[in-house]
Protein backbone atom coordinates (compact mmCIF):
# COMPACT_ATOMS: atom_id res chain seq x y z
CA UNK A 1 -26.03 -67.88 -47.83
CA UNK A 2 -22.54 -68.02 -45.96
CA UNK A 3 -22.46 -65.47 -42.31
CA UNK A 4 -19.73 -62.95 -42.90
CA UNK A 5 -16.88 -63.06 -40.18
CA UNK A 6 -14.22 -60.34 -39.80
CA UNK A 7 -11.00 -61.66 -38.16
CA UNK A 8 -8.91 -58.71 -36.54
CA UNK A 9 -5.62 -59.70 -35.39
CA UNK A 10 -1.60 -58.62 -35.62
CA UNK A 11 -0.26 -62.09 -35.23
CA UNK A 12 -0.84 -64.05 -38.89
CA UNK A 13 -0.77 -67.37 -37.43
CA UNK A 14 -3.56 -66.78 -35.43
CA UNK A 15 -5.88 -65.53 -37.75
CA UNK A 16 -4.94 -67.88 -40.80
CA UNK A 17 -5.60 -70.24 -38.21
CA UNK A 18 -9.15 -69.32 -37.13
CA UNK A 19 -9.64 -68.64 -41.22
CA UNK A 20 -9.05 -71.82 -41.78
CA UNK A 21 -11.14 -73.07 -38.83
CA UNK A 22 -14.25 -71.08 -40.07
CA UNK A 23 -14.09 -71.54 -44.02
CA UNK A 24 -14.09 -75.17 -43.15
CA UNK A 25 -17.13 -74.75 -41.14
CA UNK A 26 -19.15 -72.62 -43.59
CA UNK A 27 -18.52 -69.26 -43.11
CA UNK A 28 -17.07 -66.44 -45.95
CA UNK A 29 -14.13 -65.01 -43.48
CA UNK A 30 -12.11 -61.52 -44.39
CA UNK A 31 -9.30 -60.42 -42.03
CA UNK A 32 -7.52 -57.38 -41.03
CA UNK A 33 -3.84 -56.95 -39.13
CA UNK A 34 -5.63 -54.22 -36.76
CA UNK A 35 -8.14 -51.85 -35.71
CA UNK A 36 -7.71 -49.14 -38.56
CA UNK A 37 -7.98 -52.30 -41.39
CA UNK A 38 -11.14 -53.39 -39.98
CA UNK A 39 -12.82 -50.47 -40.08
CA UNK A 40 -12.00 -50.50 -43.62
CA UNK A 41 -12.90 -54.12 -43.87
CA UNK A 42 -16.18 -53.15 -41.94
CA UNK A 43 -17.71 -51.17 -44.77
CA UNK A 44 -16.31 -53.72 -47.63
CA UNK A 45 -17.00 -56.72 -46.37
CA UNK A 46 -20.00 -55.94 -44.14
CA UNK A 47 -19.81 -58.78 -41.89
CA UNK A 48 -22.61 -60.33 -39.62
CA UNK A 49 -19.64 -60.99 -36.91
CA UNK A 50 -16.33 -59.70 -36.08
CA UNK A 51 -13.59 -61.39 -34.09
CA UNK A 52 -11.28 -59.30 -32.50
CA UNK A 53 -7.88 -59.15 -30.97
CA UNK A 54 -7.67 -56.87 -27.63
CA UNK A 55 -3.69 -55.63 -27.94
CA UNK A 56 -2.48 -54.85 -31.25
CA UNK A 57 -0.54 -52.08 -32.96
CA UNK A 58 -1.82 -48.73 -34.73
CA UNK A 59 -5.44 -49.26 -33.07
CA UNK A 60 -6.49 -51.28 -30.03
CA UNK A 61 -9.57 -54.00 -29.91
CA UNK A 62 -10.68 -51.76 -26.65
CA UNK A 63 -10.66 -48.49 -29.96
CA UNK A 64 -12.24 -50.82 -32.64
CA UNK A 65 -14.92 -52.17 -30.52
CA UNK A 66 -16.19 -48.10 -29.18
CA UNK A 67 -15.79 -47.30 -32.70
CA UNK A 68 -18.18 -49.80 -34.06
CA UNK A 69 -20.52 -49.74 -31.20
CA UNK A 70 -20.35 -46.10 -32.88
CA UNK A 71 -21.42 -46.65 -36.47
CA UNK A 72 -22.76 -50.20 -36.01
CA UNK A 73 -24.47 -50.82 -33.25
CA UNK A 74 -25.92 -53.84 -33.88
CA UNK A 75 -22.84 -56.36 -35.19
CA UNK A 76 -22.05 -58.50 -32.68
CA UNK A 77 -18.26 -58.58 -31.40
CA UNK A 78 -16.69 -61.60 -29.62
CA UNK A 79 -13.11 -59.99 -28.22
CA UNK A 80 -9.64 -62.63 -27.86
CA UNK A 81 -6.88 -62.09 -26.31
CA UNK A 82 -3.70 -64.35 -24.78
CA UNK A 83 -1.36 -62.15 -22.94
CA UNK A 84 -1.34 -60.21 -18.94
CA UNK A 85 -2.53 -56.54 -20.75
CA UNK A 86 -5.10 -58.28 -22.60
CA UNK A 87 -6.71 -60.93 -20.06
CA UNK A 88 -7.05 -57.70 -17.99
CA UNK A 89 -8.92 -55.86 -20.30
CA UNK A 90 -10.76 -58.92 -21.87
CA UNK A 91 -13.34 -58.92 -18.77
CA UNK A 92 -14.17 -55.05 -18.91
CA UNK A 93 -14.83 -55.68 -23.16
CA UNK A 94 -18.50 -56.07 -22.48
CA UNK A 95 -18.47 -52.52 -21.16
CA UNK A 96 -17.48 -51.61 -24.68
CA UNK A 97 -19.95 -53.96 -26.26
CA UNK A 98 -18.50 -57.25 -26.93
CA UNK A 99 -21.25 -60.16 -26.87
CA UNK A 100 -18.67 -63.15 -25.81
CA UNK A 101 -14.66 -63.25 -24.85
CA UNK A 102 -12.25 -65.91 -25.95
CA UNK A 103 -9.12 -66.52 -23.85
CA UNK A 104 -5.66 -67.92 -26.19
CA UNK A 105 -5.05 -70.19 -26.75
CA UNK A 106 -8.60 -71.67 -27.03
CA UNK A 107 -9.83 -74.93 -28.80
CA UNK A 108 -11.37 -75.41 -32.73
CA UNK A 109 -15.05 -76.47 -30.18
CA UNK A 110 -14.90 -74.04 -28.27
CA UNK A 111 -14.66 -70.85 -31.20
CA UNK A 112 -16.80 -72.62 -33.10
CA UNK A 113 -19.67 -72.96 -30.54
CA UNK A 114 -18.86 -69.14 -29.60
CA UNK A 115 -18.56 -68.12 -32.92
CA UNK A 116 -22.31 -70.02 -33.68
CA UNK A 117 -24.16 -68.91 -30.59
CA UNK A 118 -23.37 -65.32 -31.09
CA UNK A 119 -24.53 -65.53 -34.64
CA UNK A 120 -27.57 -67.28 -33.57
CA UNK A 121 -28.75 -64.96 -31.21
């Protein structure tokens, strides 16, 4: 049976990108444009993993990631982010209960091998 991953990100290229990545490697993959989405997506989907964006519009990764520690503590969350707001915040995500951080741009190896430790753990 495929893992479930959530992709949470406003910029489209990014996550049909890492969409593409994933299905390739074996995984069923739903996205959402930001926080209030995938919360939505959350209880459709019900994914084993969920990738997530730290800045975006209408809700924040830092908002997504307390709410699901909230009303799913266990799902693992690996936070991303590329730009000066985000990098700050991306080392205090852990606080908020993200497993593993990804800095953008990062490479097809090194998601992947993120992407299957956390889900192996």
């Amino acid at each position: 049976m495929k893992k479930r991953v959530l992709v949470v990100d406003d910029e489209e290229a990014v996550i049909d990108l890492i969409r593409i990545l994933l299905v390739e490697a074996g995984y069923e993959v739903a996205t959402a444009e930001n926080g209030r989405a995938a919360l939505d997506r959350v209880k459709t989907f019900g994914p084993e993993l969920v990738i997530t964006d730290i800045t975006m519009p209408d809700m924040e990764g830092i908002e997504l990631m307390s709410r699901l520690r909230k009303s799913n503590k266990g799902l693992p969350i690996i936070a991303m982010s590329g730009n000066a707001v985000g990098m700050s915040f991306l080392k205090a995500t852990k606080l908020f209960g993200a497993v593993a951080t990804l800095l953008k741009p990062f490479s097809n190896q090194e998601l992947l091998e993120v992407v299957e430790h956390t889900l192996s753990a």
